[in-house]
Protein backbone atom coordinates (compact mmCIF):
# COMPACT_ATOMS: atom_id res chain seq x y z
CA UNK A 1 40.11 -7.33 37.39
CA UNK A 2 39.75 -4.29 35.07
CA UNK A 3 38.36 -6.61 31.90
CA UNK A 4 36.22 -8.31 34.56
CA UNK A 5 34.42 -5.02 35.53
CA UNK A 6 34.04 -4.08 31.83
CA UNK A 7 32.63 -7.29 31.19
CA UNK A 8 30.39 -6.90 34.46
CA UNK A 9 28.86 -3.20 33.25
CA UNK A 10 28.12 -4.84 29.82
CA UNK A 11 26.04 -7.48 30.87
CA UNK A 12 24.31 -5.00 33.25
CA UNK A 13 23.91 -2.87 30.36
CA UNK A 14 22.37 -5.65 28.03
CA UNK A 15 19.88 -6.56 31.23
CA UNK A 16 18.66 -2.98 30.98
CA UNK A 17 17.90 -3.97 27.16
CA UNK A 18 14.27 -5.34 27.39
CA UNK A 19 13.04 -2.51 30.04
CA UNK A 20 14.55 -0.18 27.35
CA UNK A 21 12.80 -1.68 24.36
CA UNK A 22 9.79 -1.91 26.26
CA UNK A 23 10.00 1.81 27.21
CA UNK A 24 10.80 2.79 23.47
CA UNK A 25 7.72 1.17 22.43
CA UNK A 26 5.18 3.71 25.11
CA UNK A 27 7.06 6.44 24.79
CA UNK A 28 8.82 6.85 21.17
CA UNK A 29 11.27 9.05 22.17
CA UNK A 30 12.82 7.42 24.49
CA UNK A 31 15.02 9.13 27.38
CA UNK A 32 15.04 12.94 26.21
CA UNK A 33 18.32 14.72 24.52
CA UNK A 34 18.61 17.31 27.19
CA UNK A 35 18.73 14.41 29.91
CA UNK A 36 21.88 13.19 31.89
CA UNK A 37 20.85 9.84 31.04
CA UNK A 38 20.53 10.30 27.32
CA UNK A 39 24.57 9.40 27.04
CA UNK A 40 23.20 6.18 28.59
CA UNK A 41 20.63 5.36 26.18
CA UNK A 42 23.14 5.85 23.53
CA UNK A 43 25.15 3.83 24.40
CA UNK A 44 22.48 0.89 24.71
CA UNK A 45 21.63 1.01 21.38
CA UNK A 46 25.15 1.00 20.30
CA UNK A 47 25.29 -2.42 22.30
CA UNK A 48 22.38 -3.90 20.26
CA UNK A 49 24.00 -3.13 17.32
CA UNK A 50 27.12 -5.19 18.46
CA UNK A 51 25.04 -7.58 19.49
CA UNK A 52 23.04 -8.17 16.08
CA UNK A 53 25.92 -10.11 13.95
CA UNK A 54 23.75 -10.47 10.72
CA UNK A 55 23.50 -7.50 8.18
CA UNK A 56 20.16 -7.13 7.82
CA UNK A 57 18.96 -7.73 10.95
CA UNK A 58 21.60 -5.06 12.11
CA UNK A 59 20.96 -2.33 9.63
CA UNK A 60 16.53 -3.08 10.53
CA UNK A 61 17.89 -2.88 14.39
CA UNK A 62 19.66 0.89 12.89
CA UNK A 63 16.28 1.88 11.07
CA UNK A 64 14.41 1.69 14.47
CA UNK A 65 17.01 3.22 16.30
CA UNK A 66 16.72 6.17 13.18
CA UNK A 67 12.73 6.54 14.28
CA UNK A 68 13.28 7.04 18.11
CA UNK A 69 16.19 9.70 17.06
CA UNK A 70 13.86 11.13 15.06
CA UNK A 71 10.68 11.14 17.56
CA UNK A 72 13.35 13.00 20.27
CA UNK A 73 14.05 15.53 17.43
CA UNK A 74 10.17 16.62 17.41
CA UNK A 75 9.85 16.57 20.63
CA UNK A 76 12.66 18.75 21.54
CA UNK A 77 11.66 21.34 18.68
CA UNK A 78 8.55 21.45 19.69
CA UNK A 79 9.53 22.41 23.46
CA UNK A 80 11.97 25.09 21.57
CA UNK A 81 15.16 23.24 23.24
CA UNK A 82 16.98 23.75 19.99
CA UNK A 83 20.53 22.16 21.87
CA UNK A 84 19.02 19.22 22.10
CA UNK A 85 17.17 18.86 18.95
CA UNK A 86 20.67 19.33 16.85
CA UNK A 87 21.82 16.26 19.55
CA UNK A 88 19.26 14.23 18.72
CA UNK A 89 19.83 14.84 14.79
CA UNK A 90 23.10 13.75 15.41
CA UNK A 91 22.33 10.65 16.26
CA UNK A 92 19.84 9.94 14.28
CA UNK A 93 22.25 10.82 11.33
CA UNK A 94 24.32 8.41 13.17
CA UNK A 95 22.06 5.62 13.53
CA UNK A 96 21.39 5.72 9.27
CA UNK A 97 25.01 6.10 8.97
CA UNK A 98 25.31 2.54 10.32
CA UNK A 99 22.27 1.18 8.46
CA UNK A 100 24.07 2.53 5.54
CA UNK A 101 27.16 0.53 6.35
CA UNK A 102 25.43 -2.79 7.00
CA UNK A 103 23.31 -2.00 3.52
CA UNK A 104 26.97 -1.86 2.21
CA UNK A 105 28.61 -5.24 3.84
CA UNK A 106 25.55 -6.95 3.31
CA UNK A 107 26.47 -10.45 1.38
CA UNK A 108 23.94 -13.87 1.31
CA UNK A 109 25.40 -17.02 -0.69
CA UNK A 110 22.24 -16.75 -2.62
CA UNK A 111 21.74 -13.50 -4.37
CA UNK A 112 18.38 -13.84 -4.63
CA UNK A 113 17.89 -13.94 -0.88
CA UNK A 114 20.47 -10.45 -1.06
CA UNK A 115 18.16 -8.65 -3.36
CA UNK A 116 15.09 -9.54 -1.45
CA UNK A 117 16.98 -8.29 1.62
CA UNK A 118 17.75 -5.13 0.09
CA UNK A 119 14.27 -4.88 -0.94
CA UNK A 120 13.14 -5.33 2.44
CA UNK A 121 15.39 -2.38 3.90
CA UNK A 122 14.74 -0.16 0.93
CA UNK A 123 10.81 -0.17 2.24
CA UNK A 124 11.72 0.54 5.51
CA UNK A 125 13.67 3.33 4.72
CA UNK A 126 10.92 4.64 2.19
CA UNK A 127 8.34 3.94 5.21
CA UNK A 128 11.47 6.09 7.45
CA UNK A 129 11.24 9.12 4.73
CA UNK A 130 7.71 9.38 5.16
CA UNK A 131 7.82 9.30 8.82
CA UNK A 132 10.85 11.95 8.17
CA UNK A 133 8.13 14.13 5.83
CA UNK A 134 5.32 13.94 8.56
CA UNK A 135 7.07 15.23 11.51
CA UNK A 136 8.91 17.94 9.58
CA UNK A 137 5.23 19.50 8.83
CA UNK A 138 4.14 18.64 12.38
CA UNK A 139 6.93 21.10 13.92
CA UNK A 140 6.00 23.36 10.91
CA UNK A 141 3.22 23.97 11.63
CA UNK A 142 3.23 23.64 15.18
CA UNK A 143 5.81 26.04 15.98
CA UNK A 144 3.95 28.31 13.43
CA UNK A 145 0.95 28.43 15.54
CA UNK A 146 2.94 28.75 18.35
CA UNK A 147 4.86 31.74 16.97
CA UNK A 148 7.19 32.01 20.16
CA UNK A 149 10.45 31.96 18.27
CA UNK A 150 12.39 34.41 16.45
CA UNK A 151 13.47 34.24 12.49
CA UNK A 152 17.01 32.85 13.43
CA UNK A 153 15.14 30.05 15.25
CA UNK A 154 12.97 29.24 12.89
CA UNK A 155 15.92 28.83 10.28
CA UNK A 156 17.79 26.65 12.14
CA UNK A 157 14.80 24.36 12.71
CA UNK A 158 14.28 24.48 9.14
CA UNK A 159 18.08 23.83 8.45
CA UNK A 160 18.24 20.53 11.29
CA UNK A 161 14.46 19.45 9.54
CA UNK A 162 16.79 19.71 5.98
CA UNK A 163 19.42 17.15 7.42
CA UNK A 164 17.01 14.30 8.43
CA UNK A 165 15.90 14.39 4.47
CA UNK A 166 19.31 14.95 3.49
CA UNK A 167 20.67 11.66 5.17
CA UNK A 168 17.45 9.71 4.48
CA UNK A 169 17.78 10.25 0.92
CA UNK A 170 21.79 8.92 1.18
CA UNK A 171 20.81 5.86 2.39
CA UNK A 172 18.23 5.27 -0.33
CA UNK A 173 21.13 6.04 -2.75
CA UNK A 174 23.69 3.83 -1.47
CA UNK A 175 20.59 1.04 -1.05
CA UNK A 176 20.07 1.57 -4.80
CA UNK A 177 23.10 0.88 -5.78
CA UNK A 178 23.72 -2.27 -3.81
CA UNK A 179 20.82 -3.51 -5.54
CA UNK A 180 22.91 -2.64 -9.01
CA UNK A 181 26.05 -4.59 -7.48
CA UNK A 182 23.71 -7.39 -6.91
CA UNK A 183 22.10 -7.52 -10.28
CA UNK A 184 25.29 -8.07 -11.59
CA UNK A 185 26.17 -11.14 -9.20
CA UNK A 186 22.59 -12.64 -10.06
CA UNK A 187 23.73 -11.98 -14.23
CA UNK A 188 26.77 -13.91 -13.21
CA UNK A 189 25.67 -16.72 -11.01
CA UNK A 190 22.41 -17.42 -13.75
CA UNK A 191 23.57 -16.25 -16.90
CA UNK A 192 19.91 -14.83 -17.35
CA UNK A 193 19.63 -11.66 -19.24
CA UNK A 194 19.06 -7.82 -17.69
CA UNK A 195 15.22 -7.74 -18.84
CA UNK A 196 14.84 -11.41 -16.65
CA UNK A 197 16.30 -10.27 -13.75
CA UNK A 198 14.30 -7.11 -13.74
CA UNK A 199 11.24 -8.94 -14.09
CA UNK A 200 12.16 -10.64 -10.80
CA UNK A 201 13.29 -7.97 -9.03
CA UNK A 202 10.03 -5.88 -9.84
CA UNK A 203 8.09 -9.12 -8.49
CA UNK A 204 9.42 -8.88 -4.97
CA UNK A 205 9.44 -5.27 -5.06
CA UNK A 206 5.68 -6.19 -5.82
CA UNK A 207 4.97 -8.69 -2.95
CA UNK A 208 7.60 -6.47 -0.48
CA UNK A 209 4.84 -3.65 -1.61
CA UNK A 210 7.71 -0.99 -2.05
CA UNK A 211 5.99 -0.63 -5.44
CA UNK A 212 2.60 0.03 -3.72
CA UNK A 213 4.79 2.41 -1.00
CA UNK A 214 6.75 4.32 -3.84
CA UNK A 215 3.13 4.59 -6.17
CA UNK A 216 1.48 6.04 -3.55
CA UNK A 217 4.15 8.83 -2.73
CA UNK A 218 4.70 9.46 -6.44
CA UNK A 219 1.16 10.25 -6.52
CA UNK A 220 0.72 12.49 -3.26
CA UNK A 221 4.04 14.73 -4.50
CA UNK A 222 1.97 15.14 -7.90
CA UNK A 223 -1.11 16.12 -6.52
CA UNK A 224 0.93 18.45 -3.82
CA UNK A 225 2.32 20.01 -7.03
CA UNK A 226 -0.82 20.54 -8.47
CA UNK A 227 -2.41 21.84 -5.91
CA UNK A 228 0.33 24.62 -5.54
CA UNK A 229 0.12 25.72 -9.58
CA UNK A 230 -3.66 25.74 -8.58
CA UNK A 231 -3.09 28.72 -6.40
CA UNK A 232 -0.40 30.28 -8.83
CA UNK A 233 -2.93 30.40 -11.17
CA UNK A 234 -5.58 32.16 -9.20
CA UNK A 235 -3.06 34.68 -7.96
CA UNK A 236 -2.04 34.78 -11.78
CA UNK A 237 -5.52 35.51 -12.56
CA UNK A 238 -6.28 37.89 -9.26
CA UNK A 239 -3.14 40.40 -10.69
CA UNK A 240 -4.86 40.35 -14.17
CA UNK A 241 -7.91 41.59 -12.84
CA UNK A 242 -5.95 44.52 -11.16
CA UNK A 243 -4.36 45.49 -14.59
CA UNK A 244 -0.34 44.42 -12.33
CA UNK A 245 1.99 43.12 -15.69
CA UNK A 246 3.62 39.77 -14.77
CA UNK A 247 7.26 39.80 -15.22
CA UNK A 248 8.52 37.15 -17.38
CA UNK A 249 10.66 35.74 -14.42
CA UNK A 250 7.64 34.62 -12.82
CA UNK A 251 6.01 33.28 -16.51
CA UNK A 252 9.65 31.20 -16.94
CA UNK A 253 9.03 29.84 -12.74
CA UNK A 254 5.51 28.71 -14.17
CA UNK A 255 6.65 27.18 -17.36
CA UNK A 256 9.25 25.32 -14.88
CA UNK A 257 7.03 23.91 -12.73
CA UNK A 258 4.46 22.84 -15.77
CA UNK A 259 7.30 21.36 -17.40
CA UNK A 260 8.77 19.40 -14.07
CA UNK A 261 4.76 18.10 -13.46
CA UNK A 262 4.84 17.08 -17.34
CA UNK A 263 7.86 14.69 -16.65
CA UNK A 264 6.54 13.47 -13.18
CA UNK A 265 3.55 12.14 -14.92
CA UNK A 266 5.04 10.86 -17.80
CA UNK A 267 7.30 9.18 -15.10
CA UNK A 268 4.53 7.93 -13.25
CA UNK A 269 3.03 6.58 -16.10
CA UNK A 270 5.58 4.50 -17.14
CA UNK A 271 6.22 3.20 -13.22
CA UNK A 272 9.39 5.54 -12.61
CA UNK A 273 8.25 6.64 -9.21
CA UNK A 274 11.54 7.79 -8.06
CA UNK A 275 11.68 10.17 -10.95
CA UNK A 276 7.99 11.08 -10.87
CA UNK A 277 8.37 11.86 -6.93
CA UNK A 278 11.68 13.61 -7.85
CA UNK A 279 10.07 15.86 -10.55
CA UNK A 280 7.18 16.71 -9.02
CA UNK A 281 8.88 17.87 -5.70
CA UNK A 282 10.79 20.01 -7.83
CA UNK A 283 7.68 21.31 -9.65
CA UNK A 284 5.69 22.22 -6.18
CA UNK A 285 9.02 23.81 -5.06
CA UNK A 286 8.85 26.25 -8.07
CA UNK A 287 5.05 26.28 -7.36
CA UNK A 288 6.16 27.77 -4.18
CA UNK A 289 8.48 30.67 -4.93
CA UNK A 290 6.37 31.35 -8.06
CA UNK A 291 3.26 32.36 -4.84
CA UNK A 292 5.46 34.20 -2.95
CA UNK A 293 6.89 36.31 -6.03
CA UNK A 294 3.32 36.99 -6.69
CA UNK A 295 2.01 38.17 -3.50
CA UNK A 296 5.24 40.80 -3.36
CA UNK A 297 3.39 41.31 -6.60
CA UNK A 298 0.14 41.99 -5.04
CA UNK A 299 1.65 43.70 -2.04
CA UNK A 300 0.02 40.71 0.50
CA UNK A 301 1.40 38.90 3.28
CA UNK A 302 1.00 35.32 3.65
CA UNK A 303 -2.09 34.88 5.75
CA UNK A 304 -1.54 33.73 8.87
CA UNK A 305 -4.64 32.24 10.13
CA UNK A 306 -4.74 28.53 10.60
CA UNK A 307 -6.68 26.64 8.23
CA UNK A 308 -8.10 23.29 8.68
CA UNK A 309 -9.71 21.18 6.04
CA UNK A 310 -10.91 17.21 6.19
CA UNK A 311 -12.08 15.51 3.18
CA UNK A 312 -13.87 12.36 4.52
CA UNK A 313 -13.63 9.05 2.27
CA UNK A 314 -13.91 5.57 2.38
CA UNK A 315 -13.83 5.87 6.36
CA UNK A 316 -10.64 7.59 6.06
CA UNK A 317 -10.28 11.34 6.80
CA UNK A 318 -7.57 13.10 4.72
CA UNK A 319 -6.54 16.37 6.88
CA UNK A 320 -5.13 19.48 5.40
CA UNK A 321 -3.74 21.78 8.22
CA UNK A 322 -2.42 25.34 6.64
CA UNK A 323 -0.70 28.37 7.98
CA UNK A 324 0.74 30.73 5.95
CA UNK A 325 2.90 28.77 3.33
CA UNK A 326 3.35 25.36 6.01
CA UNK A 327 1.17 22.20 5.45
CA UNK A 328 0.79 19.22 7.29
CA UNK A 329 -1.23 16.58 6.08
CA UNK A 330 -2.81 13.57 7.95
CA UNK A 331 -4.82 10.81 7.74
CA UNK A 332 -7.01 9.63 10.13
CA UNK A 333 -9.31 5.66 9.62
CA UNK A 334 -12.35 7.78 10.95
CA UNK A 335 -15.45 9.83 9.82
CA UNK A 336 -16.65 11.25 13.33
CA UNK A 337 -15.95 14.69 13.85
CA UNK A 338 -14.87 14.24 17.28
CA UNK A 339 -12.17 12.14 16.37
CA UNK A 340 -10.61 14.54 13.76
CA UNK A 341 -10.88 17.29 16.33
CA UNK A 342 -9.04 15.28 18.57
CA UNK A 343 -6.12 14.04 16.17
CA UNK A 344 -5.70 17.96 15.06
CA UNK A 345 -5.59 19.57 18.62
CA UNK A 346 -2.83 16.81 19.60
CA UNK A 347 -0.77 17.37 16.00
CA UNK A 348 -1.14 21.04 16.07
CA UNK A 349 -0.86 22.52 19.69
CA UNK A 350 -4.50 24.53 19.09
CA UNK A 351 -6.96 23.62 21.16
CA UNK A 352 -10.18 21.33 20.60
CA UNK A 353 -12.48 24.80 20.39
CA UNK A 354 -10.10 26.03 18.25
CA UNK A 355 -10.01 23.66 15.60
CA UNK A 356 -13.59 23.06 15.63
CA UNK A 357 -13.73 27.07 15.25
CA UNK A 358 -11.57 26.33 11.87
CA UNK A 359 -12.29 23.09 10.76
CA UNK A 360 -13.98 21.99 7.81
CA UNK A 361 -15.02 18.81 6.56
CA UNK A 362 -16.18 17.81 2.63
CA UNK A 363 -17.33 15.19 1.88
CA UNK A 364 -15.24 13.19 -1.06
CA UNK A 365 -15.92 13.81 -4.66
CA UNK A 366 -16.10 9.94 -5.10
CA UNK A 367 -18.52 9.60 -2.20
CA UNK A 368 -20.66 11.92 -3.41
CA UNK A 369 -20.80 10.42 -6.80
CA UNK A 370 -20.88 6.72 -5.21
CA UNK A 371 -24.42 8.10 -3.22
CA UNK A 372 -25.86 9.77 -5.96
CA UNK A 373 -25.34 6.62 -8.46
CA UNK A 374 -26.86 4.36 -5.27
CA UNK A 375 -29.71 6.88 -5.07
CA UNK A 376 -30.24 6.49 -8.98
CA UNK A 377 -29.57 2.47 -8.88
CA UNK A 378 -32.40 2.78 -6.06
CA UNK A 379 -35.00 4.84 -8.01
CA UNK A 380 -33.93 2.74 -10.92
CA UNK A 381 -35.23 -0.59 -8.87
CA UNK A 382 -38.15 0.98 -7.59
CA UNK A 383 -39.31 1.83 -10.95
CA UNK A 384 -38.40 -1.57 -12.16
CA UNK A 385 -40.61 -2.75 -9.19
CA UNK A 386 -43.57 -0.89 -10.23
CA UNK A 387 -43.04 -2.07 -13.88
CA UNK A 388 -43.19 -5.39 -12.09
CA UNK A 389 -45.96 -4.71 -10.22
CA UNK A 390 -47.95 -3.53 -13.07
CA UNK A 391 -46.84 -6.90 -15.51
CA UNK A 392 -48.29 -8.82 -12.91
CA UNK A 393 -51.59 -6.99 -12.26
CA UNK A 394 -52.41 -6.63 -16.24
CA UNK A 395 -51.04 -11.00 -16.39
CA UNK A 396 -53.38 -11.35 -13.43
CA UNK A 397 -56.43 -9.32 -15.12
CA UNK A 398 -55.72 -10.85 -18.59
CA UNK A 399 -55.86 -14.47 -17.08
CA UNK A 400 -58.94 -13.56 -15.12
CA UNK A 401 -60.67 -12.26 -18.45
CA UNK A 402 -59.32 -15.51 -20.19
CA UNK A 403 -60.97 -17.35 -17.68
CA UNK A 404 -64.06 -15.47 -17.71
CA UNK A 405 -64.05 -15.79 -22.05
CA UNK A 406 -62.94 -19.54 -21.61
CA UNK A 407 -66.02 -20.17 -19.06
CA UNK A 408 -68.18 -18.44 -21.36
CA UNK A 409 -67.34 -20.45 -24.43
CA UNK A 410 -67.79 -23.38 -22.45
CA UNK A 411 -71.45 -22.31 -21.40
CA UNK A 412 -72.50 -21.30 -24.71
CA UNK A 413 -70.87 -24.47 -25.86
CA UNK A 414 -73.01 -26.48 -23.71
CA UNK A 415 -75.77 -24.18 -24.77
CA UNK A 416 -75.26 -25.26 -28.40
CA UNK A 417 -75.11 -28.50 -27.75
CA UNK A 418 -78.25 -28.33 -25.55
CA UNK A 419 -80.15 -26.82 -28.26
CA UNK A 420 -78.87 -29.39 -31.27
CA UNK A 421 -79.79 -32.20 -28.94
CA UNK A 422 -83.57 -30.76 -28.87
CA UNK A 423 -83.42 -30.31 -32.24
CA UNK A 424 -82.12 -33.80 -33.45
CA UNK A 425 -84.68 -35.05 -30.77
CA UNK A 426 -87.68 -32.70 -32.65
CA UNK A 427 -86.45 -33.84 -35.43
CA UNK A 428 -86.51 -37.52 -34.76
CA UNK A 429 -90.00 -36.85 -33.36
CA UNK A 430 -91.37 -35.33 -36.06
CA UNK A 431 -89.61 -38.24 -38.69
CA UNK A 432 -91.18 -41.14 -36.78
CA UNK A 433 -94.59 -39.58 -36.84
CA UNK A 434 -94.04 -39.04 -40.65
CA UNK A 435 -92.80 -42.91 -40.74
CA UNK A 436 -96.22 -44.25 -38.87
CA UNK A 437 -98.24 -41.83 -41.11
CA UNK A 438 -96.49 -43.28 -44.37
CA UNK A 439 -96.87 -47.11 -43.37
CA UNK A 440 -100.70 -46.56 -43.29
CA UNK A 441 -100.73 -45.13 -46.55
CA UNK A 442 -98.27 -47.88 -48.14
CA UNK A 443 -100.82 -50.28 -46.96
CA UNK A 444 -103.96 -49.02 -48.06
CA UNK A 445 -102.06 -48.61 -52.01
CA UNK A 446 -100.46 -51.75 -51.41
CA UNK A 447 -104.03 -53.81 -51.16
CA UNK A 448 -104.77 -51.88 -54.30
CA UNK A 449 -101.64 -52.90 -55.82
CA UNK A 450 -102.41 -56.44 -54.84
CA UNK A 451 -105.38 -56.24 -56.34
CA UNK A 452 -104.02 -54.97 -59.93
CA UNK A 453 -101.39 -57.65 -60.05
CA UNK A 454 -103.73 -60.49 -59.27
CA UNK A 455 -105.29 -58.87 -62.27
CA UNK A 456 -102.84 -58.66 -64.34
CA UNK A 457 -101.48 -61.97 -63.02
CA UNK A 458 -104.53 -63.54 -64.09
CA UNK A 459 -104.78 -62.21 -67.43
CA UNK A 460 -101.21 -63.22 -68.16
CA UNK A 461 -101.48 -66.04 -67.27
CA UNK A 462 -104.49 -66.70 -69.77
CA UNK A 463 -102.56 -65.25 -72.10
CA UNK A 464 -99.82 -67.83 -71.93
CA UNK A 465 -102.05 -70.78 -71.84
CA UNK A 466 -103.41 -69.87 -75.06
CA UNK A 467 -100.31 -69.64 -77.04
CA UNK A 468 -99.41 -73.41 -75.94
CA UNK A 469 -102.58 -74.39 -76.90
């Protein structure tokens, strides 16, 4: 009767499921820490996780169970119920604890399924850590503006914020490794050598896109980092103009952090974006204590206004929220104003007046440079148009004189001809009137001839009768 009742609440339990998972996906959160029921919600997604028999599908079913833990931990910092928000670390610590165990028993007959398996979960969890990263600068900053807590508050937020990364990172250790195990199984079962197998493996990283995932946060860290030496060095150059000597502590933090962005880029460069995302974290970190050294320096506090800068690119809107030494960054696919307003009010706790009081909006360097080489490829077709233009007129005008030369050599042509034809026809006119004249003549000293040769006829022929005689 007793196993009969357990089995009973179970499948009551498991019909709650779907209304659950349909819950998680409108509100993220899910039933709150600080609620009665929240043992009860627990427990269901302990269930699903006994109900998922296959590794990977288990330790994906852990990784969302990891995201609404950590969507109860913001929301319970953000109300200041700091009970509940260590709760809901708890389990979220709990929930990657049991990804990390199903990462670990994970076993396929082919290894090359197993590695693209790991691959799989090894994005997820770098897609987790950046979830992880995002609402750790949301309650930041948010509680910053809200400046309703005292400093032993704010360091235990900070400390519970320091345990999502903490475990996060674990994971990604002990995923890392598994991949190493496997490696060694693929060796085995192929007989192919190291540099082969890494080939592979970096092609389904490529087609998984954890290279695309890990490229991108390699480069955000090192531009982070930069950004932070950027305002070292004007505070650097702010205590120079004041005549304040720098203590060579704060030269040997700089050198540090020049050294750490150094490697990260090197590391970047040569696709090590673990190491380049490692380095340059460390480099911004230095970054950091090196500004607050130097404003004790320069006797200032660390301003406290909110500042709120969008650079708009692309269509995307990259958002730079700053108080005091706390960022959070966003990214929002819009360029209208209104939207951005909205996204920072909700994010931030100000209201919509107030952020459009603070915000700022630039236009991107590259859209700048993309409109001013469209407005030069423009002028640069007009012109050619004109040049066109201009061909064609001087073709048209030289084709017109052509024709006007071509019709004129025709005419005086025809001219020529006219006048050689009246001149052969004079010409003939005047010959046949010399011809007629001449024929007269002939005639009249022809009869003379006539005369003369009967003459002479006669008298030869006198002459040749006497000699036969």
């Amino acid at each position: 009767m007793r196993r009969f009742t357990v089995i009973t609440f179970v499948f009551y339990l498991i019909a709650l499921l779907p209304f659950t998972a349909a819950q998680t996906t409108t509100t993220p959160a899910g039933v709150a820490p600080d609620s009665f029921l929240y043992g009860l919600d627990v427990a269901l997604d302990q269930i699903k996780l006994l109900l998922t028999f296959d590794n990977t599908a288990k330790a994906k079913v852990g990784l969302e169970i990891a995201r609404e833990r950590l969507s109860e931990v913001r929301e319970m910092a953000l109300q200041n119920k700091l009970e509940a928000m260590q709760r809901a670390q708890a389990e979220h610590r709990n929930s990657l604890d049991r990804v990390r165990t199903s990462v670990t028993a994970l076993s396929r007959i082919n290894s090359t399924q197993e590695i693209e398996d790991e691959v799989e979960l090894e994005r997820g969890l770098e897609e987790h850590e950046e979830e992880v990263e995002t609402v750790s600068q949301e309650v930041e900053v948010k509680v910053k503006i809200k400046g309703n807590i005292t400093a032993e508050q704010q360091a235990f937020i900070d400390s519970i914020l320091s345990r999502l990364q903490n475990i996060t990172g674990e994971v990604k250790v002990r995923i890392e490794a598994k991949k190493g195990e496997t490696k060694i199984k693929i060796k085995q079962e192929t007989g192919k050598e190291d540099e082969e197998i890494e080939k592979e493996i970096k092609g389904i990283e490529v087609r998984k896109r954890l290279v695309e995932i890990r490229n991108k946060k390699a480069t955000e860290q090192i531009q982070d980092a930069i950004e932070e030496l950027t305002e070292v060095e004007e505070k650097i150059a702010e205590a120079q103009q004041k005549n304040i000597t720098i203590p060579k502590a704060i030269d040997e933090l700089i050198e540090q952090a020049n050294s750490k962005l150094a490697n990260a880029e090197q590391a970047l460069n040569e696709t090590k974006f673990g190491e380049a995302f490692g380095q340059a974290t460390a480099a911004e970190a230095l970054a950091k204590n090196t500004r607050r050294l130097l404003n004790r320096l320069l006797e200032k506090e660390e301003s406290e206004e909110v500042e709120i800068e969008a650079e708009v690119e692309e269509g995307v809107s990259k958002i730079e929220v700053k108080v005091g030494d706390r960022k959070l960054k966003l990214k929002v696919p819009t360029e209208r104003r209104e939207a951005i307003i909205s996204e920072v009010a909700e994010k931030t706790g100000l209201s919509e007046e107030e952020v459009q009081r603070r915000l700022t909006i630039k236009i991107g360097e590259e859209k700048i440079e993309r409109e001013i080489k469209a407005r030069i490829r423009e002028k640069i077709e007009e012109e050619k148009e004109k040049i066109r233009e201009r061909v064609e007129r001087k073709v048209e005008e030289r084709a017109e004189r052509e024709k006007v030369e071509e019709k004129k050599k025709i005419e005086e042509k025809q001219e020529t001809k006219g006048e050689r034809k009246a001149s052969r026809i004079s010409g003939i006119s005047e010959k046949s009137g010399k011809i007629e004249t001449g024929v007269v003549e002939t005639d009249k000293s022809g009869g003379k001839e006539s005369e003369s040769s009967g003459r002479s006829g006669g008298s030869s022929g006198s002459s040749s009768v006497s000699k036969e005689d």
